[in-house]
C-alpha atoms as a PDB file:
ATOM      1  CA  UNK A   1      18.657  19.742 -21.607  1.00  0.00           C
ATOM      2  CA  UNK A   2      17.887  23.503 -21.411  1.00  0.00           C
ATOM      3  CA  UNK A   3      14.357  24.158 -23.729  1.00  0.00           C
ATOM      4  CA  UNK A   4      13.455  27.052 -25.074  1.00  0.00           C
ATOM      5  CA  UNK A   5       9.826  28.251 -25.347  1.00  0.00           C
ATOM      6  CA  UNK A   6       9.889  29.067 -29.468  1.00  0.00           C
ATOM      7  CA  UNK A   7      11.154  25.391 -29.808  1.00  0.00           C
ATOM      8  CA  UNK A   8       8.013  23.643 -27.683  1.00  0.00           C
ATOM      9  CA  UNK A   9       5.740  25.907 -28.636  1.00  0.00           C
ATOM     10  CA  UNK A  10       6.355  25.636 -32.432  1.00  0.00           C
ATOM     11  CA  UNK A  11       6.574  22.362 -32.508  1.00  0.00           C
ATOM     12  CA  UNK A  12       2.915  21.742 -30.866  1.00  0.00           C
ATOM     13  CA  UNK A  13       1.921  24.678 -33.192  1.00  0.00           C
ATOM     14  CA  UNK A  14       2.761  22.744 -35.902  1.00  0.00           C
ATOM     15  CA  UNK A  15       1.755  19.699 -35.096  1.00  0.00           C
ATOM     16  CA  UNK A  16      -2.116  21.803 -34.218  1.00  0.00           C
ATOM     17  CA  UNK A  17      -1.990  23.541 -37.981  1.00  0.00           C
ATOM     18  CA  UNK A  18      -1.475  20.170 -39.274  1.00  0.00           C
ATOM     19  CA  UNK A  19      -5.009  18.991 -37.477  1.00  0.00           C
ATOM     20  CA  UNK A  20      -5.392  15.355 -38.572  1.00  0.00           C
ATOM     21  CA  UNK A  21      -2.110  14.641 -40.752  1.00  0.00           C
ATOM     22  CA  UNK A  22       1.507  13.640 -39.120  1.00  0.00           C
ATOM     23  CA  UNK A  23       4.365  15.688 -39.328  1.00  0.00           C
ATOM     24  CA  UNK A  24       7.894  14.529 -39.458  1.00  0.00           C
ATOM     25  CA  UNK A  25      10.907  16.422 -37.184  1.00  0.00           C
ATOM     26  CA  UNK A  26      12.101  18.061 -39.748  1.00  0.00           C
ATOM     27  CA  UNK A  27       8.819  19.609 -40.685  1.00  0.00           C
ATOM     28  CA  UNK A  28       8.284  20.447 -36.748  1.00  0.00           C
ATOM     29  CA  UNK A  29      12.133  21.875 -37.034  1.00  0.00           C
ATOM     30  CA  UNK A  30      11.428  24.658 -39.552  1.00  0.00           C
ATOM     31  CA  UNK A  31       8.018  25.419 -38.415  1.00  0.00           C
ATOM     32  CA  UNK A  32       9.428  26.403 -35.026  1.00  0.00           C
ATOM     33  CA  UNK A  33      13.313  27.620 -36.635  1.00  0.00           C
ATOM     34  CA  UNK A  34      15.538  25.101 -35.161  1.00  0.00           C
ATOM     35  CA  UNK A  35      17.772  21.977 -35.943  1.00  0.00           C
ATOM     36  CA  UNK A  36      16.302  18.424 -36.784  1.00  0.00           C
ATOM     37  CA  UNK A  37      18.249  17.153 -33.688  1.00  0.00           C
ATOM     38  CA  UNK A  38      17.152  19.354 -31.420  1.00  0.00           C
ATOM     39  CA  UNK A  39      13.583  19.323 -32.757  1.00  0.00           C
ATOM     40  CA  UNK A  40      13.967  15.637 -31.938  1.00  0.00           C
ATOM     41  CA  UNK A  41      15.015  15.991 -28.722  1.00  0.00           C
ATOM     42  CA  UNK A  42      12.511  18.405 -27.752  1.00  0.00           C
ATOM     43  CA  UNK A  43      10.106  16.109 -29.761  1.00  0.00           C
ATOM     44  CA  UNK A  44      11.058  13.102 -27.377  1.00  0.00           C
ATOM     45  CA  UNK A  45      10.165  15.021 -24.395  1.00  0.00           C
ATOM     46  CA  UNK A  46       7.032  16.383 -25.624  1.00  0.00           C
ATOM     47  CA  UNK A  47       5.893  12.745 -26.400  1.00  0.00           C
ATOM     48  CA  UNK A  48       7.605  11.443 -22.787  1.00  0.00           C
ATOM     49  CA  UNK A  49       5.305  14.464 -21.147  1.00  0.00           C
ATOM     50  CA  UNK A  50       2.140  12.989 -22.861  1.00  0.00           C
ATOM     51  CA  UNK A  51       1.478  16.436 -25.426  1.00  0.00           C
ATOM     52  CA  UNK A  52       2.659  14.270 -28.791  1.00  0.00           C
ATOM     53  CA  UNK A  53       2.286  10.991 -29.663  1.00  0.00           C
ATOM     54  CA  UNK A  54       4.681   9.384 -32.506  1.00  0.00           C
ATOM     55  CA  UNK A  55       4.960   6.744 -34.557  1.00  0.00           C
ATOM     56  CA  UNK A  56       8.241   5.497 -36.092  1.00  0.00           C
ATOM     57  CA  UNK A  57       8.452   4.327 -39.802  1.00  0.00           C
ATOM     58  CA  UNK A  58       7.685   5.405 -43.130  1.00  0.00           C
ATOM     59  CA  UNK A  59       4.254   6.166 -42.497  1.00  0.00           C
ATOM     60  CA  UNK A  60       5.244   7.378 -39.257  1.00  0.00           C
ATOM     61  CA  UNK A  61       5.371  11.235 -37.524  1.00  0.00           C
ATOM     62  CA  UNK A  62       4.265  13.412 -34.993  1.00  0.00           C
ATOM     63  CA  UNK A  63       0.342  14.676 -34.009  1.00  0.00           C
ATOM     64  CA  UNK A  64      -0.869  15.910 -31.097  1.00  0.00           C
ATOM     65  CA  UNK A  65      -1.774  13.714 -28.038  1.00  0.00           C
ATOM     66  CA  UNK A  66      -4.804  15.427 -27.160  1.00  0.00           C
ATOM     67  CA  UNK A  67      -6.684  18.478 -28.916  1.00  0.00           C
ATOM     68  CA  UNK A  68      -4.841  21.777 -28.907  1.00  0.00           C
ATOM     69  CA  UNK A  69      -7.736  23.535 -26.862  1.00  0.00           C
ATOM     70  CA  UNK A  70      -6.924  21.422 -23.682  1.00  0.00           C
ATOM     71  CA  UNK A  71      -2.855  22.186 -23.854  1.00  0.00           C
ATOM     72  CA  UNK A  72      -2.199  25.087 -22.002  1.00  0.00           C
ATOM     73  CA  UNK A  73       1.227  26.576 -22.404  1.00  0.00           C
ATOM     74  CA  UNK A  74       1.909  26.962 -18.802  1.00  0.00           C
ATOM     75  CA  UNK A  75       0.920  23.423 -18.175  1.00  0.00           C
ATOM     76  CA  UNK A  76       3.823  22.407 -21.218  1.00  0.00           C
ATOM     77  CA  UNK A  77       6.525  25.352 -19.183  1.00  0.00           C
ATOM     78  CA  UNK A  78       5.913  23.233 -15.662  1.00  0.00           C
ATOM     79  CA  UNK A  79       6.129  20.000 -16.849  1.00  0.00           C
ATOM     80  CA  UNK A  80       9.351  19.982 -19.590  1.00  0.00           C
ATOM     81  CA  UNK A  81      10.455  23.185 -17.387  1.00  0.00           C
ATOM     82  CA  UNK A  82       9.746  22.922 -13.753  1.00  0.00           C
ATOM     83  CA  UNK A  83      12.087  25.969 -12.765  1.00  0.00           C
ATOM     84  CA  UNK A  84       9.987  28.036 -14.719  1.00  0.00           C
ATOM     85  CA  UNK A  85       7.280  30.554 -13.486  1.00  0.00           C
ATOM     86  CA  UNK A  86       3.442  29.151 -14.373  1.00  0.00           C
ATOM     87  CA  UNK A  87       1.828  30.755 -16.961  1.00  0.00           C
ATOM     88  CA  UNK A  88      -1.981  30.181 -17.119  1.00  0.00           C
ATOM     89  CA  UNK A  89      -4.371  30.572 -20.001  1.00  0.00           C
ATOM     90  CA  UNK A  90      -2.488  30.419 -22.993  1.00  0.00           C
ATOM     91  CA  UNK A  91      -3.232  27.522 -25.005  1.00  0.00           C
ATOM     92  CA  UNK A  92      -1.670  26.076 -27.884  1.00  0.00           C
ATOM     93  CA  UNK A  93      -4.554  26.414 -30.055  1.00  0.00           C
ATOM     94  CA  UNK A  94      -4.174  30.638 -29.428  1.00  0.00           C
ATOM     95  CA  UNK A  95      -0.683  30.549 -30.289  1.00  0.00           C
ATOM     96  CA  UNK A  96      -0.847  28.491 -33.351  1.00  0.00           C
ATOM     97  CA  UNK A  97      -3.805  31.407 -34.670  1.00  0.00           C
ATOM     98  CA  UNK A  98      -1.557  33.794 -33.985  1.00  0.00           C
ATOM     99  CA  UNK A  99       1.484  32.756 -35.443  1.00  0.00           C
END
């Protein structure tokens, strides 16, 4: 599955705005402006790379794994994306104030 960067990036974005609540898919979809199913896919490989952790059920959704200050986007890119180039210093949490 081919990733784009607006698609993993908004969906940790969201999931770092939200701080301490859980977001569903479809919330994480229209933060970052894409389908439910392919918010869910990316969304399973986000959770498979160890960024988000979810929980399924009612009360279930989507938070971070670990705080948005230690995700760096380049670290995300290498391991969802290994074919693409490393970029360092961007974290998460500076994307998700600028957005």
């Amino acid at each position: 599955m081919r990733l784009n960067r607006q698609s993993e990036t908004g969906i940790l974005a969201a999931c770092a705005r939200s701080q301490i609540n859980k977001i569903t898919t479809l919330q994480a979809a229209e933060a970052s402006s894409t389908t439910k199913d392919h918010a869910a896919q990316v969304v399973n490989l986000l959770v498979h790379e160890g960024f988000l952790h979810a929980e399924r059920g009612r009360s279930g959704g989507i938070v971070l794994a670990v705080p948005a200050k230690e995700i760096l986007l380049g670290d995300v890119l290498c391991d969802v994306q290994p074919d693409q180039m490393r970029i360092s210093g961007a974290s998460i949490e500076a994307i998700q104030t600028s957005t």
